[in-house]
PDB file of N, CA and C in Angstrom:
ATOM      1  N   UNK A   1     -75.375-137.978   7.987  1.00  0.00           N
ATOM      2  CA  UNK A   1     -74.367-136.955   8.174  1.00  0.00           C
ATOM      3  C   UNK A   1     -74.767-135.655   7.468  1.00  0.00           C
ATOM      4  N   UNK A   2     -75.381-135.778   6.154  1.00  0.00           N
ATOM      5  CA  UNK A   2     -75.612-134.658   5.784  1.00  0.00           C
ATOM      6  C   UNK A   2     -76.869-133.646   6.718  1.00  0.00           C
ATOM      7  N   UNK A   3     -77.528-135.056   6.907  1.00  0.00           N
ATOM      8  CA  UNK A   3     -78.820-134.232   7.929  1.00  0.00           C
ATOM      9  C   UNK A   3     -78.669-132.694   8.675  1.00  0.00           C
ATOM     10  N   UNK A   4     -77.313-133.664   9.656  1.00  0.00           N
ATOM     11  CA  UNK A   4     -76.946-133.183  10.644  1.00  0.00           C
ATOM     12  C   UNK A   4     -76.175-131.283   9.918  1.00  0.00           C
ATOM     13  N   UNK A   5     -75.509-131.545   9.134  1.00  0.00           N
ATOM     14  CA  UNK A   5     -74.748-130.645   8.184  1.00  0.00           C
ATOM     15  C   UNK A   5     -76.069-129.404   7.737  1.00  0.00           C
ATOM     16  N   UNK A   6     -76.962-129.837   7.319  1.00  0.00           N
ATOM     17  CA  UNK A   6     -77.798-128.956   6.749  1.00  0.00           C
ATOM     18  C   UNK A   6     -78.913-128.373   8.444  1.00  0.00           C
ATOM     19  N   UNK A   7     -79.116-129.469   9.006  1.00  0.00           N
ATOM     20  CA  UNK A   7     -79.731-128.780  10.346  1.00  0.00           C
ATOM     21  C   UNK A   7     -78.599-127.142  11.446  1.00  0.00           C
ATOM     22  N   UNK A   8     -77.746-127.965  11.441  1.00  0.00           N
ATOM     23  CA  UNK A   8     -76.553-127.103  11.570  1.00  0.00           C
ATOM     24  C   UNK A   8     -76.796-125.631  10.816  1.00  0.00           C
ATOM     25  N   UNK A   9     -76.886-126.001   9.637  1.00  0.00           N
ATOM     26  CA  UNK A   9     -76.974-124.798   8.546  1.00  0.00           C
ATOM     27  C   UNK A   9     -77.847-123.674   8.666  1.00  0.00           C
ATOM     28  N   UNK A  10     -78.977-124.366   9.035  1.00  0.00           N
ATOM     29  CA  UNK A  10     -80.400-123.797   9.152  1.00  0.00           C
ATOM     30  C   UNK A  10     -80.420-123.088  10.324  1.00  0.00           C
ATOM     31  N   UNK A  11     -80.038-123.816  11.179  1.00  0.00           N
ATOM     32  CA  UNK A  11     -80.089-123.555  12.759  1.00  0.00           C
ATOM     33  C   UNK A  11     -79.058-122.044  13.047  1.00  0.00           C
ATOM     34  N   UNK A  12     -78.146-121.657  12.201  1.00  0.00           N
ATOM     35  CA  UNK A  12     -77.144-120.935  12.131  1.00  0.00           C
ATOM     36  C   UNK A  12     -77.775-119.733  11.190  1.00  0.00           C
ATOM     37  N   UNK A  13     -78.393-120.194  10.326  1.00  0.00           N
ATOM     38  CA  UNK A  13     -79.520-118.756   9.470  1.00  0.00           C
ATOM     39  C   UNK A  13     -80.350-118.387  10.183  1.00  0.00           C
ATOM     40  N   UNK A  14     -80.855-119.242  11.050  1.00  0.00           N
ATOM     41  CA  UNK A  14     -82.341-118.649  11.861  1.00  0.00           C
ATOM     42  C   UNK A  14     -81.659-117.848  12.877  1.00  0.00           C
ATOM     43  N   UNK A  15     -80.509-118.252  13.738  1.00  0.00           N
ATOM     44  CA  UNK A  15     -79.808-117.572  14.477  1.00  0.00           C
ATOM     45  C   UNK A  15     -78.970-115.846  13.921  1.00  0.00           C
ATOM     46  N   UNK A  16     -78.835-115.681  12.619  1.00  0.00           N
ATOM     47  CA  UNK A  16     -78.275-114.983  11.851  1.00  0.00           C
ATOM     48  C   UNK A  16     -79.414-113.798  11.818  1.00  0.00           C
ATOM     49  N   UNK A  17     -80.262-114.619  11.077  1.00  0.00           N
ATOM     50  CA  UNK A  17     -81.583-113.673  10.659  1.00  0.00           C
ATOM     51  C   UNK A  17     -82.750-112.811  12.499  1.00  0.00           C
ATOM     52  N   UNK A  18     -82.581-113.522  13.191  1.00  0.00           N
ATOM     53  CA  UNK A  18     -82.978-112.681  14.381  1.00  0.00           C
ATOM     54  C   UNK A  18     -82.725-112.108  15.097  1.00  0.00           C
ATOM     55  N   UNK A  19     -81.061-112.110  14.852  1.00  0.00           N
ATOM     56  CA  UNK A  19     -80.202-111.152  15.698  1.00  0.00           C
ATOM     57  C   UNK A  19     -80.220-110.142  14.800  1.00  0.00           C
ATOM     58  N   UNK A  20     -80.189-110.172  13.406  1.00  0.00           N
ATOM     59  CA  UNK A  20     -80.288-108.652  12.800  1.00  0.00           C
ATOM     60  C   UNK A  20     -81.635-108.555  12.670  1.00  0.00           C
ATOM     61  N   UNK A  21     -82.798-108.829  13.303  1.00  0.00           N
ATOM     62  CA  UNK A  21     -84.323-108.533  13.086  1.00  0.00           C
ATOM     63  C   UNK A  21     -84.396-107.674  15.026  1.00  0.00           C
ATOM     64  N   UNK A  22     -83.368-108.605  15.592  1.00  0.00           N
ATOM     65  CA  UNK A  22     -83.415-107.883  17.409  1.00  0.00           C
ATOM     66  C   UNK A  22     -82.667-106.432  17.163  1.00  0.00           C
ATOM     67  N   UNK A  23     -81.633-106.666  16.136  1.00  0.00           N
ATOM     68  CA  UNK A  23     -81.098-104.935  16.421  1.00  0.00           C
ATOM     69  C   UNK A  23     -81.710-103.998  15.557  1.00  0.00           C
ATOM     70  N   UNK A  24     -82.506-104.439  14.259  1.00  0.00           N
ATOM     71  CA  UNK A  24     -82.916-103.161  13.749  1.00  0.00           C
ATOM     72  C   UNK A  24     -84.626-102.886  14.902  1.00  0.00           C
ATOM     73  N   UNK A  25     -84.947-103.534  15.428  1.00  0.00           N
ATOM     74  CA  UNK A  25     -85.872-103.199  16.227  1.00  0.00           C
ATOM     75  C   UNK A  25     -84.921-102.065  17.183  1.00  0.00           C
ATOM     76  N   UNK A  26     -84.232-102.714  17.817  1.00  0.00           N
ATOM     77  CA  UNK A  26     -83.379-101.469  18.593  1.00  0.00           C
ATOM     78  C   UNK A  26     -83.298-100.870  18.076  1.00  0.00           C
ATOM     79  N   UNK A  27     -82.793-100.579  16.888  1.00  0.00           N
ATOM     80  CA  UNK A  27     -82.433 -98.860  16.297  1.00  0.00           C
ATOM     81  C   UNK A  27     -83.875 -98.556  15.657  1.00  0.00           C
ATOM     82  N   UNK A  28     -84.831 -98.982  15.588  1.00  0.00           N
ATOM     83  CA  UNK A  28     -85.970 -97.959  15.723  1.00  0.00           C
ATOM     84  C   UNK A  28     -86.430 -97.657  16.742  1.00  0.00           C
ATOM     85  N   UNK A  29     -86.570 -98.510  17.952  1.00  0.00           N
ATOM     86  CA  UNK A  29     -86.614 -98.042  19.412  1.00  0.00           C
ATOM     87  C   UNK A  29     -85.928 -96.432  19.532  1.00  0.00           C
ATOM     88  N   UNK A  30     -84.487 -96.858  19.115  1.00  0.00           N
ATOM     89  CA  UNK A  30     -83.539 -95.521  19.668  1.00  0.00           C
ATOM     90  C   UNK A  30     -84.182 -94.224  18.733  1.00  0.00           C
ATOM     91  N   UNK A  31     -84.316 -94.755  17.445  1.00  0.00           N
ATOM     92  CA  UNK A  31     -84.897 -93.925  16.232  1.00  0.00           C
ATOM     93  C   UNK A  31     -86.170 -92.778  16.598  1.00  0.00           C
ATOM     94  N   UNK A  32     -87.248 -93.905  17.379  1.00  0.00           N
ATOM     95  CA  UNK A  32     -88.524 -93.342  17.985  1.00  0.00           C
ATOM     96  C   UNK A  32     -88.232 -92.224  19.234  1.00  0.00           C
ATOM     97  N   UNK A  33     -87.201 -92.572  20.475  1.00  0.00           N
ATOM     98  CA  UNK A  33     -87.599 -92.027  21.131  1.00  0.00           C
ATOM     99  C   UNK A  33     -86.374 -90.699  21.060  1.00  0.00           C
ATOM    100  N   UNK A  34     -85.696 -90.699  19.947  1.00  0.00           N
ATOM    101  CA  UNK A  34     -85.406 -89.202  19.784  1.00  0.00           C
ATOM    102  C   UNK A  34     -86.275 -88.527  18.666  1.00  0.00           C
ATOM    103  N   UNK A  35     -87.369 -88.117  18.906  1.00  0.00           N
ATOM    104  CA  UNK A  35     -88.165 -87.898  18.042  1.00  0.00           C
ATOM    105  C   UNK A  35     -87.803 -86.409  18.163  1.00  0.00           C
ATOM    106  N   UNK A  36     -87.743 -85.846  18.892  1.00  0.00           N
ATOM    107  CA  UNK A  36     -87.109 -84.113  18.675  1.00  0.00           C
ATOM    108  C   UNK A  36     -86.053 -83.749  17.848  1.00  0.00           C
ATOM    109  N   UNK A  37     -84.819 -84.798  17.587  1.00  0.00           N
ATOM    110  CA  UNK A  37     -84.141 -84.204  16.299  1.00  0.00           C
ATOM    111  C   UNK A  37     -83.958 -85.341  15.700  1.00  0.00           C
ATOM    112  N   UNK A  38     -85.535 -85.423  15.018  1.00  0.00           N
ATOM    113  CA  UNK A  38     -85.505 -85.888  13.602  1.00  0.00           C
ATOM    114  C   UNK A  38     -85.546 -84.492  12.437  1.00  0.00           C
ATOM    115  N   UNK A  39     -85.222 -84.732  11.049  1.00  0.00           N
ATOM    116  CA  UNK A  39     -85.319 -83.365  10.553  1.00  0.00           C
ATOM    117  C   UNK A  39     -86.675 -83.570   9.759  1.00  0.00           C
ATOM    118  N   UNK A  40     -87.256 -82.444   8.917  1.00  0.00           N
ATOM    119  CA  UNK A  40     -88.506 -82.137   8.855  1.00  0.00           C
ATOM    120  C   UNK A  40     -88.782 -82.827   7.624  1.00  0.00           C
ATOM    121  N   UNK A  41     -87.983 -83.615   6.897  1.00  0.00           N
ATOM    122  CA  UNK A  41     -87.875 -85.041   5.705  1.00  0.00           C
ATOM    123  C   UNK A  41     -88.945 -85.661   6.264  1.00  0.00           C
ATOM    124  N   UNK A  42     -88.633 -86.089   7.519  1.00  0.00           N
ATOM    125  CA  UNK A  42     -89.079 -87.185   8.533  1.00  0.00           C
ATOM    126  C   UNK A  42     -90.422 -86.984   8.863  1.00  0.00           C
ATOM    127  N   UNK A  43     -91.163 -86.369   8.953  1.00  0.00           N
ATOM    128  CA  UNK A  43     -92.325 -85.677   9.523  1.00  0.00           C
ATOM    129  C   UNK A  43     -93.796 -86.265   8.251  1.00  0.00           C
ATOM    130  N   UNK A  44     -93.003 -87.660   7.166  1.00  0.00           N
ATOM    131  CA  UNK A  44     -94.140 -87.952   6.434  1.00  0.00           C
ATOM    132  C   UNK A  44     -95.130 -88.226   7.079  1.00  0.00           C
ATOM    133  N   UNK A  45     -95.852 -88.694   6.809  1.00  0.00           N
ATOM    134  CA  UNK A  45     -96.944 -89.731   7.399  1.00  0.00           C
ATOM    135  C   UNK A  45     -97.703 -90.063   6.043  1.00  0.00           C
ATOM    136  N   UNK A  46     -98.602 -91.398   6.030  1.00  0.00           N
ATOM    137  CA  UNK A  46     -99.669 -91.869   5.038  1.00  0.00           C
ATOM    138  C   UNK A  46    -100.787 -91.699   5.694  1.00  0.00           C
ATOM    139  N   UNK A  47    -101.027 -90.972   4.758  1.00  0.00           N
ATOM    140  CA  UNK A  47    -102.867 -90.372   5.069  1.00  0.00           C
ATOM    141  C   UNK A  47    -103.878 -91.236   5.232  1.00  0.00           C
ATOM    142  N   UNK A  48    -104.699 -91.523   6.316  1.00  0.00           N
ATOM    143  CA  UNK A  48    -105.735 -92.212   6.397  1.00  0.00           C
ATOM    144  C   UNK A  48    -106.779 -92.003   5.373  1.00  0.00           C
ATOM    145  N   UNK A  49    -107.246 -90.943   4.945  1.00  0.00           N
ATOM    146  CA  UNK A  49    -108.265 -91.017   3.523  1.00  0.00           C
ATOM    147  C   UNK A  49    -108.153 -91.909   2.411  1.00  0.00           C
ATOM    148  N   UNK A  50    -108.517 -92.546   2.009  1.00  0.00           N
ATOM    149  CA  UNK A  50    -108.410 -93.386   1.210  1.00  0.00           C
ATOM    150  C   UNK A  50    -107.717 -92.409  -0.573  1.00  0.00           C
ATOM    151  N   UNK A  51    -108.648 -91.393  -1.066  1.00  0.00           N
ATOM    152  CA  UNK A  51    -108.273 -90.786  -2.093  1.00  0.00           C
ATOM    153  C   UNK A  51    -106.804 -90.375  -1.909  1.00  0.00           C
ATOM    154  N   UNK A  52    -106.388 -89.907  -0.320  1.00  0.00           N
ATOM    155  CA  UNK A  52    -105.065 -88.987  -0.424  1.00  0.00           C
ATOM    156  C   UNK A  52    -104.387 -90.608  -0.184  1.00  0.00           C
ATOM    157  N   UNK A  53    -104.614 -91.375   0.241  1.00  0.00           N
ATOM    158  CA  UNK A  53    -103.659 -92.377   0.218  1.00  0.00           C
ATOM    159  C   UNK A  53    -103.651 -92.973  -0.692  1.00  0.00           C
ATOM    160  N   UNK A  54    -104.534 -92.959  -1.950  1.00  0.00           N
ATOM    161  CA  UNK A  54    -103.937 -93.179  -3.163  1.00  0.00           C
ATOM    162  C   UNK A  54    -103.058 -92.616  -3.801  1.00  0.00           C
ATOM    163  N   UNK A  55    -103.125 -91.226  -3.522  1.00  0.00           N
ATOM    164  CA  UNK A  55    -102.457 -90.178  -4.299  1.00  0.00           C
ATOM    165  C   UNK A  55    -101.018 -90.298  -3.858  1.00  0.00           C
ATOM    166  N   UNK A  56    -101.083 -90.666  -2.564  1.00  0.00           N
ATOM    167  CA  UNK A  56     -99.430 -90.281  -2.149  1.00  0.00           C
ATOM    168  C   UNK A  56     -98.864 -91.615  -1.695  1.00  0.00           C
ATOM    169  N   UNK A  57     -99.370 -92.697  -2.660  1.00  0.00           N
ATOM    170  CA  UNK A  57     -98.745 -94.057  -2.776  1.00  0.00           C
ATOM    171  C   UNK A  57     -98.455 -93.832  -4.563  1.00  0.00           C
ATOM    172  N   UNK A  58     -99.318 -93.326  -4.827  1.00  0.00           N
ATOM    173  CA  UNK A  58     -98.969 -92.932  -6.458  1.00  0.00           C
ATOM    174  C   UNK A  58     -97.627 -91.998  -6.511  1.00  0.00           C
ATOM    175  N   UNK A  59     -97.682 -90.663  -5.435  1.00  0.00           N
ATOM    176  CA  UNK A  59     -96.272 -90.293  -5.993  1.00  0.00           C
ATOM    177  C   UNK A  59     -95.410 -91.059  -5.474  1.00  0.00           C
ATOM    178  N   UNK A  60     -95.374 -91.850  -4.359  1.00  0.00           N
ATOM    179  CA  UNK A  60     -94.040 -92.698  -3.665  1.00  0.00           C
ATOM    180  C   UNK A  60     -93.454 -93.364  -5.156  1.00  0.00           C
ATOM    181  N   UNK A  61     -94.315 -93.951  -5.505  1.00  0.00           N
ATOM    182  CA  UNK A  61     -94.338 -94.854  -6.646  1.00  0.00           C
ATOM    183  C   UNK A  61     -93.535 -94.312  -7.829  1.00  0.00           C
ATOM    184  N   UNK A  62     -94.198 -92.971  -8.059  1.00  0.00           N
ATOM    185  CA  UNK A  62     -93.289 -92.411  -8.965  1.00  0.00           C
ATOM    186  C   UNK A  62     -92.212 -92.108  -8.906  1.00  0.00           C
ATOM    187  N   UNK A  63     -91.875 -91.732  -7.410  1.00  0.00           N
ATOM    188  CA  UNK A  63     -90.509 -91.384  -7.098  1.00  0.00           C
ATOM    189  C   UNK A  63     -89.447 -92.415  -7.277  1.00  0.00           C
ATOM    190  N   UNK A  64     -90.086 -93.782  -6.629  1.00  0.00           N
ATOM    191  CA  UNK A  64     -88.945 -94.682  -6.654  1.00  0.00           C
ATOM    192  C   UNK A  64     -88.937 -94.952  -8.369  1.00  0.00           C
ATOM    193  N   UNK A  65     -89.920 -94.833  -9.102  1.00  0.00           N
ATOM    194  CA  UNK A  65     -89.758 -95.164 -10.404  1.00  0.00           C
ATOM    195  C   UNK A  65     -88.973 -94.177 -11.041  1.00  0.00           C
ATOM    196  N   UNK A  66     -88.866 -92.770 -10.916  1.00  0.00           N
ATOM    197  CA  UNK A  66     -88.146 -91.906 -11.671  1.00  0.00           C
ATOM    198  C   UNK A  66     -86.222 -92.123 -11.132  1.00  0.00           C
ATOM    199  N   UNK A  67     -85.912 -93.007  -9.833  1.00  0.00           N
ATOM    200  CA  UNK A  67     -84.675 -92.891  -9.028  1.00  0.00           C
ATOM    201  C   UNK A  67     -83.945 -94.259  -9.643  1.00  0.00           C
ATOM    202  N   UNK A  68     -84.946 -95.568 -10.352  1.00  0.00           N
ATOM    203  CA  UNK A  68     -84.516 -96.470 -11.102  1.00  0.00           C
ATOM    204  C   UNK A  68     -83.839 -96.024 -12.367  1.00  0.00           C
ATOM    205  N   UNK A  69     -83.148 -97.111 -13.194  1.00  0.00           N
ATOM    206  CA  UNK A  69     -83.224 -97.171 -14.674  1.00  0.00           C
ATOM    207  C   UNK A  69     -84.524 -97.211 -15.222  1.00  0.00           C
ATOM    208  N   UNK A  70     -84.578 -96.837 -17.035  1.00  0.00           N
ATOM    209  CA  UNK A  70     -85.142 -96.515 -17.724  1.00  0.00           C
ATOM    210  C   UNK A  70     -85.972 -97.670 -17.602  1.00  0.00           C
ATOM    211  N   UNK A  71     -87.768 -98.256 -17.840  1.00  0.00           N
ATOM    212  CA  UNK A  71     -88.527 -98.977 -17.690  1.00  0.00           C
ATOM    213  C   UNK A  71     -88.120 -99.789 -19.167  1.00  0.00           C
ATOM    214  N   UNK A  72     -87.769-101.222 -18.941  1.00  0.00           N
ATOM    215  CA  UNK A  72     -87.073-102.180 -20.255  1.00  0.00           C
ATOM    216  C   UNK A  72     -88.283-102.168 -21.053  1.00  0.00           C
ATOM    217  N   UNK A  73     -88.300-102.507 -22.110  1.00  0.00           N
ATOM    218  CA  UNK A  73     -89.189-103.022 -22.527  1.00  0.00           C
ATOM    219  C   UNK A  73     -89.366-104.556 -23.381  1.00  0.00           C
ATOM    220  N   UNK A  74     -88.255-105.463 -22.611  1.00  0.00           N
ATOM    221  CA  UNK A  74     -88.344-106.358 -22.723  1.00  0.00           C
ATOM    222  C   UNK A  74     -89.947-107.165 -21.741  1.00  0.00           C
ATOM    223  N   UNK A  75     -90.856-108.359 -21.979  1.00  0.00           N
ATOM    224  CA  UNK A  75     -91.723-108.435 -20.687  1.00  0.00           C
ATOM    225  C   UNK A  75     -91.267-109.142 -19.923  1.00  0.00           C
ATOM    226  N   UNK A  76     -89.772-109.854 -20.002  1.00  0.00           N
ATOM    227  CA  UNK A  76     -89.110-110.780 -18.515  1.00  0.00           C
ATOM    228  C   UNK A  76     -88.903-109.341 -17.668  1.00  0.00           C
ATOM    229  N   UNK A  77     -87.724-108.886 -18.373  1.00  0.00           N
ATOM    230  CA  UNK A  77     -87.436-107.556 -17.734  1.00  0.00           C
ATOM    231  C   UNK A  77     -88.194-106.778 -16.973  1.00  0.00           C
ATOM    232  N   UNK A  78     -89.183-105.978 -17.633  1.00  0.00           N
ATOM    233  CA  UNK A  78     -90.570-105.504 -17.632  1.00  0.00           C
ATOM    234  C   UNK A  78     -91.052-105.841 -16.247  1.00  0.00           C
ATOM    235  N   UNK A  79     -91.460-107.208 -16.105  1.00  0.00           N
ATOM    236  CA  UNK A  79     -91.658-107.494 -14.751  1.00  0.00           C
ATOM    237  C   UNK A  79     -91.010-107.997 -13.486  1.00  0.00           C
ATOM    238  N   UNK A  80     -89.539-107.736 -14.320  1.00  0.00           N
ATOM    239  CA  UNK A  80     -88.632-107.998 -12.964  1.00  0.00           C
ATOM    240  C   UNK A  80     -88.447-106.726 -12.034  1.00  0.00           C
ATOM    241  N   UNK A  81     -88.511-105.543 -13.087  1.00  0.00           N
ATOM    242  CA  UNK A  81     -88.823-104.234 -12.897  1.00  0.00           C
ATOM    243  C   UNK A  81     -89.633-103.433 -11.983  1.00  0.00           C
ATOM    244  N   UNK A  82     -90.861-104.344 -12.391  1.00  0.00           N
ATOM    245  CA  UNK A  82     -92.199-103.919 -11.590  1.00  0.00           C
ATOM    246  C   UNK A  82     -91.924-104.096  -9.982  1.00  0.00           C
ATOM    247  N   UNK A  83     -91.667-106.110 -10.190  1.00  0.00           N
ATOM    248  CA  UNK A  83     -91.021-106.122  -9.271  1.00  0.00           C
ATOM    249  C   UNK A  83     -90.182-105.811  -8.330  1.00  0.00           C
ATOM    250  N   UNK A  84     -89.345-105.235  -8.722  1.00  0.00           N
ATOM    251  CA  UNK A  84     -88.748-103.956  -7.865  1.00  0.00           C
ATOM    252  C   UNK A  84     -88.978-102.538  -7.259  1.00  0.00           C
ATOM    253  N   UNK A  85     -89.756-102.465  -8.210  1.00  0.00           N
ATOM    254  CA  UNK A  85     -90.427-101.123  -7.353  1.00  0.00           C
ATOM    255  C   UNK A  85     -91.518-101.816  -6.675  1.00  0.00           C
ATOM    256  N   UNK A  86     -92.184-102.397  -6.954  1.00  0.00           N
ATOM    257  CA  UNK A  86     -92.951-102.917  -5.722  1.00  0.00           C
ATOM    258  C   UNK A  86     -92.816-103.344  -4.403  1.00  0.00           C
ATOM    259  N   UNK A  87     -91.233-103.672  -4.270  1.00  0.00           N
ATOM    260  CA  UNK A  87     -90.593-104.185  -3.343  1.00  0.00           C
ATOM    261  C   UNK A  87     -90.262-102.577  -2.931  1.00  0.00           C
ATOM    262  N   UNK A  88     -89.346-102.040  -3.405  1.00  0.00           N
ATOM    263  CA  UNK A  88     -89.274-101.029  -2.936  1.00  0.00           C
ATOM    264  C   UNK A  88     -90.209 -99.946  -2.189  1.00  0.00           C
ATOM    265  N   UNK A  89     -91.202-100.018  -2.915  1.00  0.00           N
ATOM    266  CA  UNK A  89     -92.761 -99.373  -2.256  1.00  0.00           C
ATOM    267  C   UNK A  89     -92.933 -99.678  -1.125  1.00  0.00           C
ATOM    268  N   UNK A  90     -92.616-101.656  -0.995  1.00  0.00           N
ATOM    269  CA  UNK A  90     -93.093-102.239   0.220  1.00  0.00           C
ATOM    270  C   UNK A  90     -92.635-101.348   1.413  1.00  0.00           C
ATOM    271  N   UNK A  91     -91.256-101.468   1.194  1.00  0.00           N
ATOM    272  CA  UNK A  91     -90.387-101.364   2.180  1.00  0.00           C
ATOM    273  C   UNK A  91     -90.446 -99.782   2.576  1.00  0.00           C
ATOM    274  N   UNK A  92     -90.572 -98.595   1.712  1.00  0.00           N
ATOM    275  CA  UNK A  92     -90.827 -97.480   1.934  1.00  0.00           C
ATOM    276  C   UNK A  92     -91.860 -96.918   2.675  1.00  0.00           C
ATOM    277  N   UNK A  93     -92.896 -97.877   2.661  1.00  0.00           N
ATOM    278  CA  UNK A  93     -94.420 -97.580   3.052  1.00  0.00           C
ATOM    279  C   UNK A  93     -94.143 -98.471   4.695  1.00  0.00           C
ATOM    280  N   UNK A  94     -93.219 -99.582   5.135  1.00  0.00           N
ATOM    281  CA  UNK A  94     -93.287 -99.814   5.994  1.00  0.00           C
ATOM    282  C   UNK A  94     -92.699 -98.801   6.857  1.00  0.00           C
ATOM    283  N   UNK A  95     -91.631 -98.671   6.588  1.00  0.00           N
ATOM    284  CA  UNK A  95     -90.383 -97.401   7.372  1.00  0.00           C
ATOM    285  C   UNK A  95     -91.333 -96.208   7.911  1.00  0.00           C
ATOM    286  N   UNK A  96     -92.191 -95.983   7.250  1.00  0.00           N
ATOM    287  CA  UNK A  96     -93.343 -94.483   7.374  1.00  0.00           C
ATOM    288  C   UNK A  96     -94.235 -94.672   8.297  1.00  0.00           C
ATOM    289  N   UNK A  97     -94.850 -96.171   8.090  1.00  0.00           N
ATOM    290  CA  UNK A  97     -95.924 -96.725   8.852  1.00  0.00           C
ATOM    291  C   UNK A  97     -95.237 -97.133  10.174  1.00  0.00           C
ATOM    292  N   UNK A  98     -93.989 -97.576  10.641  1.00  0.00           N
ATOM    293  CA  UNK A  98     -93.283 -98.334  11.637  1.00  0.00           C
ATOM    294  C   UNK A  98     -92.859 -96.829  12.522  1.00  0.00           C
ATOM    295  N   UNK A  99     -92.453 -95.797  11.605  1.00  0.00           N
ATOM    296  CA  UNK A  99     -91.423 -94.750  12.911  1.00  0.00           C
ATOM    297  C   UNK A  99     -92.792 -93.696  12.730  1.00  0.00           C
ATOM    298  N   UNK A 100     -93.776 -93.659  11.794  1.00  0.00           N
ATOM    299  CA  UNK A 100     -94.552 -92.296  11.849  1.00  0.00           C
ATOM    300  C   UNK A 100     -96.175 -93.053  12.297  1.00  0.00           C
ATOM    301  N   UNK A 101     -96.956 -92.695  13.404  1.00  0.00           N
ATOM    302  CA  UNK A 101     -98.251 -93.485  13.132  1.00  0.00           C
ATOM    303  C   UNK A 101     -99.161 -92.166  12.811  1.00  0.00           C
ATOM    304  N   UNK A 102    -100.168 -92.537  12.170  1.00  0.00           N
ATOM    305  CA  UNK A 102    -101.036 -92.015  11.592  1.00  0.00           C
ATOM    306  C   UNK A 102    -102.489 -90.886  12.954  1.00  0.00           C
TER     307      UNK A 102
END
């Protein structure tokens, strides 16, 4: 019985998780093809050069680091921290790479 209870469960997250993975694809679809009024924020792109794409993963980096709290200096903290901006990076660098191509 529980089987059945937890298959149920699963079966209902996977269903959950791809219907909001089918609509944010749609709203970058819709996102992409009004590309005439996007405003000029929008117009990043990541540089294929390797030096400038260091540089301007370094300021992303800084940015999301200066928009956090103060860096703990506990080292659990410390790297729960990191962890977060790294995540954050992730996700910033995808959004750029997904609506802007190079």
């Amino acid at each position: 019985m529980i089987e059945v209870l937890l298959a149920v469960a699963a079966l209902t997250l996977i269903f959950c998780w791809r219907s909001a993975c089918q609509s944010s694809i749609a709203e970058c679809a819709i996102a992409n093809s009004q590309g005439g009024q996007a405003d000029p924020a929008s117009n990043t792109y990541v540089p294929e050069d390797a030096v400038l794409r260091r540089h301007f993963i370094t300021q992303v980096y800084s940015e999301i680091e200066t928009s956090l709290s103060p860096r703990p200096s506990d080292s659990v903290l410390l790297r729960h921290h990191q962890a977060l901006i790294m995540t954050k990076l992730e996700q910033r660098l995808a959004e750029l790479g997904r609506l802007h191509a190079c």
